[in-house]
Protein backbone atom coordinates (compact mmCIF):
# COMPACT_ATOMS: atom_id res chain seq x y z
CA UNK A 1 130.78 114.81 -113.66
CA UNK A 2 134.08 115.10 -115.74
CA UNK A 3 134.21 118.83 -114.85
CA UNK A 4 133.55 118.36 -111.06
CA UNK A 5 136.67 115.15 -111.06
CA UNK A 6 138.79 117.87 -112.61
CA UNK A 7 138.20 120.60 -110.69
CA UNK A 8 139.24 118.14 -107.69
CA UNK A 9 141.93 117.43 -109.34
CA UNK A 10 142.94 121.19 -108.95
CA UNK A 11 142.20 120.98 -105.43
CA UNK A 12 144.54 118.36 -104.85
CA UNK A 13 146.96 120.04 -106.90
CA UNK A 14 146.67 123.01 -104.98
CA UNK A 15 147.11 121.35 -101.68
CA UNK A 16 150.35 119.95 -102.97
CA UNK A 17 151.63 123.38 -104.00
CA UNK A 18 150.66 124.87 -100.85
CA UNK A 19 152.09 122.10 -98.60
CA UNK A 20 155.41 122.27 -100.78
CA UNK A 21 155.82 125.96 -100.45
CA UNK A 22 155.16 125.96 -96.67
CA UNK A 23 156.75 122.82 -95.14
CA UNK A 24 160.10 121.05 -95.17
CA UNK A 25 158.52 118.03 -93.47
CA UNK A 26 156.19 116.12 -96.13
CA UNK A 27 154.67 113.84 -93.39
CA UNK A 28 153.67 116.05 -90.61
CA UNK A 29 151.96 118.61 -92.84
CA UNK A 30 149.34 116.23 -94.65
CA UNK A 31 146.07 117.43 -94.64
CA UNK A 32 143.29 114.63 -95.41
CA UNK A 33 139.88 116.13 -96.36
CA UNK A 34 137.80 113.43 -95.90
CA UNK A 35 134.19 112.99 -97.90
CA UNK A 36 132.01 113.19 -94.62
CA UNK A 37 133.71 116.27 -93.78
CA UNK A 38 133.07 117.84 -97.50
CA UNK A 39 129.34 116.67 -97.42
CA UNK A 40 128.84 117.92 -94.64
CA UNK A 41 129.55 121.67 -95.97
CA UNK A 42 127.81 121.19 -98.78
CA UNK A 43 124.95 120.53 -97.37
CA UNK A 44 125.48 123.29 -94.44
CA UNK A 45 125.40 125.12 -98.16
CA UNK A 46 122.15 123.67 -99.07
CA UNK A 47 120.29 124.64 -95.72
CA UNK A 48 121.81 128.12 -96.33
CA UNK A 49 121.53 129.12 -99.45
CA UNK A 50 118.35 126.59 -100.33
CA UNK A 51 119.58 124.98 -103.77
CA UNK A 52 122.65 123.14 -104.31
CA UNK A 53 126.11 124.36 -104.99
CA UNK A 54 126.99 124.71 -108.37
CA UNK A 55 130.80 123.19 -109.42
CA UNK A 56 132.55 126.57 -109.24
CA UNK A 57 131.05 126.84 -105.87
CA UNK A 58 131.58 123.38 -104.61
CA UNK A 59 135.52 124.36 -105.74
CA UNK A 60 135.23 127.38 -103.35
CA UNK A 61 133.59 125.93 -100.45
CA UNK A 62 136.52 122.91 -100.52
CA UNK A 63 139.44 125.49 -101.26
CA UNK A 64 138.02 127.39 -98.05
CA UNK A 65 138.45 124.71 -95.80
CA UNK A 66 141.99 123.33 -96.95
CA UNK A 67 143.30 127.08 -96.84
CA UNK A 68 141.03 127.58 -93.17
CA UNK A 69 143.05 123.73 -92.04
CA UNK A 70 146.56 125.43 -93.17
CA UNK A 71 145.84 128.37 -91.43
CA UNK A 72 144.65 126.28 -88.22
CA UNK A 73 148.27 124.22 -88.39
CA UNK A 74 150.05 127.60 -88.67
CA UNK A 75 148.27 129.12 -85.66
CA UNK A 76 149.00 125.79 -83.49
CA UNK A 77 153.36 125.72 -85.08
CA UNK A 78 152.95 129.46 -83.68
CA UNK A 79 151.33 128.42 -80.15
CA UNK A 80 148.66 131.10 -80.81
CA UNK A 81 146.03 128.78 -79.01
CA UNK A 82 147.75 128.70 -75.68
CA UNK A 83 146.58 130.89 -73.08
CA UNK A 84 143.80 131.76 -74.81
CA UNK A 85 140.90 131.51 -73.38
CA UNK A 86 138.04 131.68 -76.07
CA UNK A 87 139.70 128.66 -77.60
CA UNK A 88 139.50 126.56 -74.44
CA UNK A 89 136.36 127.80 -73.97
CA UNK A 90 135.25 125.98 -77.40
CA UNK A 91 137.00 123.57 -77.34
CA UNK A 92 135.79 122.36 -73.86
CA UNK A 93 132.12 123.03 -75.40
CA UNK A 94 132.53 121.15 -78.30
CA UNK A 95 133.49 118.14 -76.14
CA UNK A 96 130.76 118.34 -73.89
CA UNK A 97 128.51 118.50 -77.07
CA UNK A 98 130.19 115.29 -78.08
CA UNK A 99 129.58 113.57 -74.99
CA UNK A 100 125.95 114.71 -74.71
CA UNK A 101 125.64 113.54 -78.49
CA UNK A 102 126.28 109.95 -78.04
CA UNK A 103 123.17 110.03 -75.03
CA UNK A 104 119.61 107.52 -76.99
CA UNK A 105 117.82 110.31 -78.12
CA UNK A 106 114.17 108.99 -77.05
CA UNK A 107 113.98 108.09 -73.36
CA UNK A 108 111.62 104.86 -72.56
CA UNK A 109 108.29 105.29 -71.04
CA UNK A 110 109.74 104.31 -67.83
CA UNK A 111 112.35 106.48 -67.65
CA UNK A 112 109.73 109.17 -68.26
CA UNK A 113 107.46 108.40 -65.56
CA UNK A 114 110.41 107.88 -62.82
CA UNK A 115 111.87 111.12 -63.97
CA UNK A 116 108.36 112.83 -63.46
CA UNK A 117 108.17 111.29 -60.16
CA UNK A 118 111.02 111.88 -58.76
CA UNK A 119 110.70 115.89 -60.20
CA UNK A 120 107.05 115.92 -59.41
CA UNK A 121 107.20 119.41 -58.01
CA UNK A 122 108.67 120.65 -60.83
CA UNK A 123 105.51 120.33 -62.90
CA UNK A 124 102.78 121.82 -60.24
CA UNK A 125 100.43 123.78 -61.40
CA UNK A 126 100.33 127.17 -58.99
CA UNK A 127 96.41 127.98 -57.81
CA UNK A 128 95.15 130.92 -60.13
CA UNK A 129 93.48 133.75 -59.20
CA UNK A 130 90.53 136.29 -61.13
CA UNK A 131 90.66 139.74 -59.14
CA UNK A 132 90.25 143.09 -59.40
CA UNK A 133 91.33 146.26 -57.04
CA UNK A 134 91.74 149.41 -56.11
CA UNK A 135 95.13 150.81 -55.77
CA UNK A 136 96.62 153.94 -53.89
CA UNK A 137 100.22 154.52 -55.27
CA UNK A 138 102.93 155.48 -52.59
CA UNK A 139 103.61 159.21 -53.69
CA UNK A 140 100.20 160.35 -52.72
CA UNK A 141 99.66 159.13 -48.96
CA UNK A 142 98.46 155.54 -49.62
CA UNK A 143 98.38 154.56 -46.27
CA UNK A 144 95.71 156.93 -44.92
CA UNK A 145 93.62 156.93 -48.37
CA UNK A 146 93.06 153.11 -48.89
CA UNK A 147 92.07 153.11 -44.71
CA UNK A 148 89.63 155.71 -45.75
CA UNK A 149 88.33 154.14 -48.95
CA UNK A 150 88.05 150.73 -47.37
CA UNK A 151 86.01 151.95 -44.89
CA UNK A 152 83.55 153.43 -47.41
CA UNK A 153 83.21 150.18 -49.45
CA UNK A 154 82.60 148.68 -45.54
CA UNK A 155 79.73 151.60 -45.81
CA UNK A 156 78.64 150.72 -49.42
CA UNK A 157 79.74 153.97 -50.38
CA UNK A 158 80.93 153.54 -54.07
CA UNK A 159 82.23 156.97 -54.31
CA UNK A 160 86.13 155.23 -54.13
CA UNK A 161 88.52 157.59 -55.45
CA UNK A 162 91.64 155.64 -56.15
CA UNK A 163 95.01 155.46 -58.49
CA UNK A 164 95.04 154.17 -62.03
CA UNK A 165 97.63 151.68 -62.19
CA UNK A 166 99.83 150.76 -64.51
CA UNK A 167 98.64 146.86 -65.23
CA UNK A 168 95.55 147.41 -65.01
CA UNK A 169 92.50 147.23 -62.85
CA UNK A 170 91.30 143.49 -63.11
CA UNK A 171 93.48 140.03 -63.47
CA UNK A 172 92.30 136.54 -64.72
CA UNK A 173 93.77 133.60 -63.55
CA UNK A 174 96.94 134.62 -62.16
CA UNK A 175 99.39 132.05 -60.42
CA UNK A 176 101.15 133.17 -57.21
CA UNK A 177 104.57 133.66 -59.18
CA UNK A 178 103.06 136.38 -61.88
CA UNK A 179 100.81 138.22 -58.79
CA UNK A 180 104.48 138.28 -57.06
CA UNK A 181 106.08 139.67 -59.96
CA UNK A 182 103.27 142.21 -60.55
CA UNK A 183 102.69 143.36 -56.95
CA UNK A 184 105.94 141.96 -54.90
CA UNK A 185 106.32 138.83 -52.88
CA UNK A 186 104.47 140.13 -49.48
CA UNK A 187 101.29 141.48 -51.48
CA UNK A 188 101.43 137.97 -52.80
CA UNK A 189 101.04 136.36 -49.61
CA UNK A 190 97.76 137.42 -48.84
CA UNK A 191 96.34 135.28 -51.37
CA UNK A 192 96.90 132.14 -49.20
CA UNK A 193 94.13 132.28 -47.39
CA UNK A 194 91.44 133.29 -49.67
CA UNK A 195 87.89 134.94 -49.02
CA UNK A 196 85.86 135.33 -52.37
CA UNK A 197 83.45 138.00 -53.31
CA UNK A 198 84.59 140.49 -50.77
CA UNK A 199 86.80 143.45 -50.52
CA UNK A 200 90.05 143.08 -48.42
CA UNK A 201 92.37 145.55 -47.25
CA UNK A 202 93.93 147.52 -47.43
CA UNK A 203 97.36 145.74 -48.67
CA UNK A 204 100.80 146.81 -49.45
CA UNK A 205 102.43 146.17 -52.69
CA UNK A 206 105.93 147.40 -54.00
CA UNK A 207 104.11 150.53 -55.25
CA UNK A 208 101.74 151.40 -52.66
CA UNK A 209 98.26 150.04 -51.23
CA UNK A 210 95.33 147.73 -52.56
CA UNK A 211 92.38 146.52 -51.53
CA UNK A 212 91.39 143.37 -53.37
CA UNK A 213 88.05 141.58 -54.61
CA UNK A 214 88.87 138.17 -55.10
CA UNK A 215 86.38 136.38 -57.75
CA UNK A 216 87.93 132.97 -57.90
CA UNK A 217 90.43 131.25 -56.97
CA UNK A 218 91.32 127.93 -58.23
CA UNK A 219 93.78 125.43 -56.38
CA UNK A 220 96.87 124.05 -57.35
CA UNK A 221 97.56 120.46 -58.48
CA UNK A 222 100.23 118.03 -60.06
CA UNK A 223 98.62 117.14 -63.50
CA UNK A 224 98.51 113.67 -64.88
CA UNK A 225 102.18 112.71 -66.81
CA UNK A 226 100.44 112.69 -70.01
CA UNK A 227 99.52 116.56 -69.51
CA UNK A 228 102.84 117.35 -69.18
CA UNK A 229 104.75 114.64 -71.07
CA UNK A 230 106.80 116.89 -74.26
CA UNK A 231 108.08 118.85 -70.95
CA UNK A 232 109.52 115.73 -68.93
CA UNK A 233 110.55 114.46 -71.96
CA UNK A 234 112.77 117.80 -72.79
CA UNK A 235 113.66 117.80 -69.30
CA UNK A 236 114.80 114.54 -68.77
CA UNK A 237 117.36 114.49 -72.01
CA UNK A 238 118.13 117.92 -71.07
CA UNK A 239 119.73 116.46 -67.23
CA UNK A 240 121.10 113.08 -69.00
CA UNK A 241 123.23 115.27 -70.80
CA UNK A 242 124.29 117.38 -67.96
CA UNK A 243 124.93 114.57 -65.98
CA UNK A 244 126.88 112.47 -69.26
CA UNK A 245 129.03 115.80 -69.08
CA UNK A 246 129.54 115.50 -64.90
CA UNK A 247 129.94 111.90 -65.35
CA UNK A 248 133.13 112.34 -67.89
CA UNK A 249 134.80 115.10 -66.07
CA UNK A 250 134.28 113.22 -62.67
CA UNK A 251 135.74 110.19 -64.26
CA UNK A 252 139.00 111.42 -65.75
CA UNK A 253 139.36 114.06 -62.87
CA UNK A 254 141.69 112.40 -60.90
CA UNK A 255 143.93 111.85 -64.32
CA UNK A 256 144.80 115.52 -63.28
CA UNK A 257 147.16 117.70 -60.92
CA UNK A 258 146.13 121.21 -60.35
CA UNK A 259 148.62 123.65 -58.79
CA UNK A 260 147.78 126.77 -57.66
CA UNK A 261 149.84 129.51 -55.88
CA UNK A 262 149.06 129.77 -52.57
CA UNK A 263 150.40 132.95 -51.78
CA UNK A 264 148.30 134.34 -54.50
CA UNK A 265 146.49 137.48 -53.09
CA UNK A 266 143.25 139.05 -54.80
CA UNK A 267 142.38 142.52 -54.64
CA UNK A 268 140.00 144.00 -52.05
């Protein structure tokens, strides 16, 4: 304990060296470390590392951030944050993270279940579908095969010569968004009005033709709250802070004249 009061001791003595050596004006250059801010990096440390800092290393974590707060002053005497637009950037994020910070963490049950409501369609479960198909890719005629093949499955002729392709031959359970991003948005469209256990077609797809089985299909619904309750609940803080953020800037907006040139011209 003696050893850690001394070393700061040499902290403090080294911020008073420092501050002599680089400023005339005693009162503006004060730097105040305060403890929260020193726990805080230590236990940054801790998470880090995963044991605690030893005393040398407690010195060198605290002489890092009074030389990183004398560098900071410098930068601001020599205007280097102005114009710069990383900086604002940050800082703009950091104050957003503030106000979204002092948001309850743990919405109410009510607020839950009028969030859900009100976002209902947010949380519906897409109808599913199990098929399987032949496919006929684009580069080798597809139209005038998959007329041909259909017409032999029509003919319960099994001999179907068709394409291998590239996800496979069969699908469980796919929603309407993954068959849309598998096959493209007009193949997906056929699978609104569904026939099961027999072979449609032929169908174009961003690749070329199918013709589908369809084995089941199961509909869509809005599941009970509790089903879907971690997700409204991640949601719902998730908007509060967006809106705690909109709020703010809507609020101190009209603090604030913007002037912009109007004869400014862009390049066509």
């Amino acid at each position: 304990m003696k050893f850690k009061i001394f070393i700061f001791f040499l902290i403090g003595l080294f911020i008073y060296i420092i501050d002599i050596g680089f400023n005339s004006d005693q009162n503006s250059k004060d730097i105040f470390i305060s403890d929260q801010e020193i726990t805080s990096l230590i236990s940054a440390w801790k998470s880090q590392v995963g044991r605690s800092p030893t005393d040398d290393e407690i010195s060198r974590i605290i002489t890092n951030l009074i030389e990183e707060e004398i560098l900071y002053r410098e930068a601001l005497l020599l205007g280097l944050d102005k114009e710069d637009r990383i900086i604002k950037r940050r800082l703009a994020q950091k104050i957003s993270f503030l106000k979204q910070e002092s948001l309850v963490d743990k919405p109410s049950n009510n607020d839950l279940i009028g969030f859900y409501n009100a976002n209902k369609d947010k949380y519906y479960i897409q109808p599913t579908f199990t098929f399987k198909h032949y496919f006929f890719s684009a580069e080798s005629n597809s139209g005038e095969r998959s007329q041909a093949a259909y017409k032999k499955i029509l003919n319960n002729d099994q001999d179907i010569k068709s394409d291998p392709f590239f996800l496979g031959k069969s699908f469980s359970e796919s929603s309407l968004d993954e068959i849309s991003g598998n096959f493209g948005r007009q193949f997906s469209l056929n699978f609104n009005e569904v026939i099961l256990n027999k072979w449609l077609g032929p169908f174009k797809s961003s690749f070329g033709d199918h013709i589908i089985f369809i084995m089941d299909a199961r509909a869509g619904y809005y599941p009970p709250i509790a089903q879907v309750l971690g997700k409204v609940e991640v949601d719902l803080v998730a908007y509060e802070k967006e809106e705690a953020v909109s709020n703010y800037i809507n609020k101190i907006k009209s603090e604030y004249k913007v002037i912009i040139n109007p004869n400014l011209k862009f390049d066509e």
